[in-house]
Structures are given as C-alpha cells and as structure tokens.
C-alpha atoms as a PDB file:
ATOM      1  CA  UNK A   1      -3.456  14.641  17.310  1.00  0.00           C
ATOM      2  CA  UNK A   2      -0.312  15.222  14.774  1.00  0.00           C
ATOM      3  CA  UNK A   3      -0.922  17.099  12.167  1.00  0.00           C
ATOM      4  CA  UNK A   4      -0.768  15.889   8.587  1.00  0.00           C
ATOM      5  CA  UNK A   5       2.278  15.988   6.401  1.00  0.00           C
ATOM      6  CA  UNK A   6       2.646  18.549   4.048  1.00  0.00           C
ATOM      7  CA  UNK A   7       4.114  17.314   0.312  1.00  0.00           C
ATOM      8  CA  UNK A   8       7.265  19.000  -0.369  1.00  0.00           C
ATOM      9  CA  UNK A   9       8.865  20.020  -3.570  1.00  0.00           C
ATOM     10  CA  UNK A  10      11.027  16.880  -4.207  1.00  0.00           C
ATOM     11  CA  UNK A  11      14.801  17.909  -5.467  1.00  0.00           C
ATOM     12  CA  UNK A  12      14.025  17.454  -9.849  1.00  0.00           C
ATOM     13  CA  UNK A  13      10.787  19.296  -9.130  1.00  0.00           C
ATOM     14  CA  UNK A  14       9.771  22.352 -11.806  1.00  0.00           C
ATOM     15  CA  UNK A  15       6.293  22.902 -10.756  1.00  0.00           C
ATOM     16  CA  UNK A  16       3.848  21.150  -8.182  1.00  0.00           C
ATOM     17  CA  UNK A  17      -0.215  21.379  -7.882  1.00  0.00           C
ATOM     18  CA  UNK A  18      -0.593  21.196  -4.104  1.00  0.00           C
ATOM     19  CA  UNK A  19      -3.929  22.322  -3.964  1.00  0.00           C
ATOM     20  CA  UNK A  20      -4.771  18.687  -5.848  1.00  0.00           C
ATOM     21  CA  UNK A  21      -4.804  16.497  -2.968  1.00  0.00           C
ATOM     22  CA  UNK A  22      -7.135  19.347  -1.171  1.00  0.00           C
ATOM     23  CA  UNK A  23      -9.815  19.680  -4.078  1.00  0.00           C
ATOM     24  CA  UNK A  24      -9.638  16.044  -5.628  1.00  0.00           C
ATOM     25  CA  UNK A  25      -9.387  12.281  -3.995  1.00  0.00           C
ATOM     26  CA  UNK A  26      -6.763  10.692  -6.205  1.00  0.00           C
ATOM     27  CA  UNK A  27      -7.083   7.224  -7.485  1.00  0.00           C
ATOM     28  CA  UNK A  28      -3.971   6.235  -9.037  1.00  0.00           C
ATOM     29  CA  UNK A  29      -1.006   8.090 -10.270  1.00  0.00           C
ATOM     30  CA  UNK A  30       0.398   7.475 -13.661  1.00  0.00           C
ATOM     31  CA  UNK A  31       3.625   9.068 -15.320  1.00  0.00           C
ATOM     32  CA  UNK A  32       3.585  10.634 -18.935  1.00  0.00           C
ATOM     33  CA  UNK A  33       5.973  12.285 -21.312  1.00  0.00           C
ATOM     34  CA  UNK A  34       5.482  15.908 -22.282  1.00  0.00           C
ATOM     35  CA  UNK A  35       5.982  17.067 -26.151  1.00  0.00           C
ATOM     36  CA  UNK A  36       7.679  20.643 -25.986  1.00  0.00           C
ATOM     37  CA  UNK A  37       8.979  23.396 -28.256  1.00  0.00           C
ATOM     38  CA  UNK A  38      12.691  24.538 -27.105  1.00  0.00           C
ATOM     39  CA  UNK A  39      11.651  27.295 -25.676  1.00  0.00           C
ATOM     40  CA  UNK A  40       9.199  25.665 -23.291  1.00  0.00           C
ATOM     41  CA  UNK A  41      12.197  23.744 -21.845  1.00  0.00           C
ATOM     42  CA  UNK A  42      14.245  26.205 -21.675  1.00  0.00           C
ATOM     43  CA  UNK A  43      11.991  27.714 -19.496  1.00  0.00           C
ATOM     44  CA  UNK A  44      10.913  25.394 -17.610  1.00  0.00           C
ATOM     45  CA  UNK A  45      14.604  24.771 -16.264  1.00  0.00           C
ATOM     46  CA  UNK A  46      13.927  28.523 -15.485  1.00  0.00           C
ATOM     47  CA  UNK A  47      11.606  27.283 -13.164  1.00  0.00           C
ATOM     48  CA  UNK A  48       8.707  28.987 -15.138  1.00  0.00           C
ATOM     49  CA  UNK A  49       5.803  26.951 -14.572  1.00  0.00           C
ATOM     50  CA  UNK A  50       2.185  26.499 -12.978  1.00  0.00           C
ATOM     51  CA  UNK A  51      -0.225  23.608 -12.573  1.00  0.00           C
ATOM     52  CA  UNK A  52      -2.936  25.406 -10.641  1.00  0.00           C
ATOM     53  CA  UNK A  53      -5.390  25.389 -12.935  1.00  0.00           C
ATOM     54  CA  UNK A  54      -4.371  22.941 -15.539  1.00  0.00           C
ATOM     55  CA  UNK A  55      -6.027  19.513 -16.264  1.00  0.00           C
ATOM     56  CA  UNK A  56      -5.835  16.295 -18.827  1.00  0.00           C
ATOM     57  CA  UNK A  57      -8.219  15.069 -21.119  1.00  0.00           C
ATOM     58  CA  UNK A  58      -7.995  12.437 -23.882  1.00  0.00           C
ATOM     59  CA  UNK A  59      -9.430  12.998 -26.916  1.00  0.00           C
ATOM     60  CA  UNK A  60      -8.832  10.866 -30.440  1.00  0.00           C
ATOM     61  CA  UNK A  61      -6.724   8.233 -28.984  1.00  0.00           C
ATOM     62  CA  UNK A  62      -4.454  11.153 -27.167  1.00  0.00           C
ATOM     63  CA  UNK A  63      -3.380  12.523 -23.967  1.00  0.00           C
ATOM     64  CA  UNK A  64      -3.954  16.584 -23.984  1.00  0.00           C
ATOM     65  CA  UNK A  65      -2.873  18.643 -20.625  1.00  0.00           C
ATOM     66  CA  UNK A  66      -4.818  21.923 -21.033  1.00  0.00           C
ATOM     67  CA  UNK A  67      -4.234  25.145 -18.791  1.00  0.00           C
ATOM     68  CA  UNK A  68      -0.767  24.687 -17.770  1.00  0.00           C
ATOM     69  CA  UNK A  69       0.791  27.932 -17.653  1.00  0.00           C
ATOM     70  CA  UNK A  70       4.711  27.627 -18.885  1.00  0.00           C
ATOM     71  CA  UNK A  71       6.181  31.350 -19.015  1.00  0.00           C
ATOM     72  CA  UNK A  72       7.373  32.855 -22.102  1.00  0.00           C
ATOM     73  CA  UNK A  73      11.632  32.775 -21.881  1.00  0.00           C
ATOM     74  CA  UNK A  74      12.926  36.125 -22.237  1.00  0.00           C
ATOM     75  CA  UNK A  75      15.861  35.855 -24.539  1.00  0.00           C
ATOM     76  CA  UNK A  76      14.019  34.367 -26.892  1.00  0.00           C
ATOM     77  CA  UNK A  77      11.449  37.408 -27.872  1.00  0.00           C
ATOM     78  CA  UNK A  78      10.247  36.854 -31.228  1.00  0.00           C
ATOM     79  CA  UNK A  79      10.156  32.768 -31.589  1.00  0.00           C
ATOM     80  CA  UNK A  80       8.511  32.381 -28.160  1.00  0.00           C
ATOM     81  CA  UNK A  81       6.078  29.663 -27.406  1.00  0.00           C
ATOM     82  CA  UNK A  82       2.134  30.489 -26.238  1.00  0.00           C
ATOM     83  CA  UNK A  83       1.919  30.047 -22.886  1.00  0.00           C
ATOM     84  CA  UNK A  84      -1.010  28.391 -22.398  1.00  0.00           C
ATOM     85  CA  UNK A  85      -1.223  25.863 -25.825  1.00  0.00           C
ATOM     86  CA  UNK A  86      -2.637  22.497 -25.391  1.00  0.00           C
ATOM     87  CA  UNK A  87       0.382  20.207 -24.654  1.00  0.00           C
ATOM     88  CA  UNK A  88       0.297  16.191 -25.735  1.00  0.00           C
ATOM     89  CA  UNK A  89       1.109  13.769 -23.190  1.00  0.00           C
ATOM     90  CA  UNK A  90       3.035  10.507 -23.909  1.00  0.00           C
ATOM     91  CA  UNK A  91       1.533   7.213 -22.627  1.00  0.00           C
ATOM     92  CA  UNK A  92       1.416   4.154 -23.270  1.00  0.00           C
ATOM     93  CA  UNK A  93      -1.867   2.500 -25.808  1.00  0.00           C
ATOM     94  CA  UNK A  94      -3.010   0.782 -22.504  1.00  0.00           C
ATOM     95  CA  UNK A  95      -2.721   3.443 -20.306  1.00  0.00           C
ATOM     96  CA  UNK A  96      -5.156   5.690 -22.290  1.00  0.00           C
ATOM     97  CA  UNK A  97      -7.448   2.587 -22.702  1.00  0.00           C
ATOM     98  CA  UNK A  98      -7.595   2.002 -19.492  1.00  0.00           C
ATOM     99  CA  UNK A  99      -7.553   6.321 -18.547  1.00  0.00           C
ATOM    100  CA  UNK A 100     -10.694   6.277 -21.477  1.00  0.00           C
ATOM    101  CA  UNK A 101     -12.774   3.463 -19.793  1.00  0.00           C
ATOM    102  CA  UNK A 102     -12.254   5.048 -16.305  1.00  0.00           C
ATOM    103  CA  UNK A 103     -12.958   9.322 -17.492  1.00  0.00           C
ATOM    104  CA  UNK A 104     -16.319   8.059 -19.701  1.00  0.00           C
ATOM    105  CA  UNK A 105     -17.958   5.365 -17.337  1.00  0.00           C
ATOM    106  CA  UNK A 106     -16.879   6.481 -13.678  1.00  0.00           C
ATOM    107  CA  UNK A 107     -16.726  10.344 -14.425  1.00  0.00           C
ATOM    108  CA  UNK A 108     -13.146  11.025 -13.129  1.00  0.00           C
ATOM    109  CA  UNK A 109     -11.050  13.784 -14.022  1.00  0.00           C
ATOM    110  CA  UNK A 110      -7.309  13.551 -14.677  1.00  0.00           C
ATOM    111  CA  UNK A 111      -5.217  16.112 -12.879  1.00  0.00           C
ATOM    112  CA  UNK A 112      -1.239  16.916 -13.170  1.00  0.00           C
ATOM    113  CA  UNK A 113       0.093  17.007  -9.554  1.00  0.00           C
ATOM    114  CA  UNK A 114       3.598  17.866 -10.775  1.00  0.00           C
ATOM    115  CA  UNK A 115       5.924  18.437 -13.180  1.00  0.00           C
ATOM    116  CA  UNK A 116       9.773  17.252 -13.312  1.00  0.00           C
ATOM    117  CA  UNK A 117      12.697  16.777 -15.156  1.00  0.00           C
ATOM    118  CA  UNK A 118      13.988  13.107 -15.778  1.00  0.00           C
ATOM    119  CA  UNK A 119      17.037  12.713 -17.368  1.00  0.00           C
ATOM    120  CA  UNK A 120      16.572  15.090 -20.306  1.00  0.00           C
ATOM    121  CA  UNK A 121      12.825  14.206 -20.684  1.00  0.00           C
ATOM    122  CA  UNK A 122      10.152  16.405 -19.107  1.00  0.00           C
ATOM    123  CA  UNK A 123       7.613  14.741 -17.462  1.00  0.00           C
ATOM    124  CA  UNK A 124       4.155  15.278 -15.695  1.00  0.00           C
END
C-alpha cells in the first residue's frame, strides 16, 4: 500500500498548520485577508510565525483569528506588536453569512491551515 502524501510548504509559504488535516476533517477552504501592524509584517517575512494552536471565530459581523503566534521583530524594541492579539480577517459579506450559518447550526470550527504572502497582501 503507498503511503500518503505529505503537504509541503508551498514556495510564498510563512507558516503552515500541518497537524490540521490530522486533528480536523476539512470541509471547504476559503481565503481571507489579514489586518496587520508593520511590525507584524515585517516579521512575518522573517518567517516568524505559528498556526499550531490558533483558530477563527466570527463574532459581530467579523472574522477574528485568535492564537496565532507572530514573533515580536527585534529591531523594533519599543513599538513592537503583542504577539498573540486577536487579528481581523477580511472576507467577503457572503462568506461570513454563509461561515455564520455553517459554525451556529452544524457546529464546525474554522481553522487556519496556512499563512502566505500574495503580492504585498498577507493572507490566511
């Protein structure tokens, strides 16, 4: 019997939840936006990032992604961001409809698999 395939780290890659496709059956896969500070993107062209524990939830019309570790950059030592602050996702009006109806009546939970850089725009 061959074995499964392992996902690799694609080339824009920053950070990748592995362990997702072990713990959780996924559904669907959408694409959202990421609102940063500078100093969040700055490091997370550093590379700086984890997804391990982190997770999405919407609440007031919003997406939030909660426990997503982005490390402190180090030249910037006073006007650093918190590491682990509650970051707001950009999607579209339907998709969190649709994301509301689906977390409330079906009980499913919305999980980051990875995070990348396209173009200039972060996204998870």
């Amino acid at each position: 019997m061959a074995r499964p395939r392992r996902r690799k780290a694609q080339a824009g890659d920053v950070a990748t939840n592995r362990q997702a496709s072990w713990r959780y059956h996924l559904l669907e896969r959408y694409e959202a936006g990421l609102v940063l500070t500078g100093t969040e993107v700055k490091a997370l062209r550093a590379s700086g990032a984890q997804l391990k524990d982190s997770y999405a939830v919407i609440r007031d019309g919003e997406g939030w992604l909660i426990g997503c570790y982005i490390a402190p950059y180090g030249p910037a030592n006073r006007a650093n961001h918190d590491p682990e602050r509650e970051r707001k996702l950009l999607l579209h009006r339907s998709e969190i409809e649709r994301l509301i109806g689906k977390t409330q009546e079906r009980g499913l939970t919305l999980i980051p698999t990875r995070v990348y850089f396209s173009g200039a725009h972060a996204k998870v």
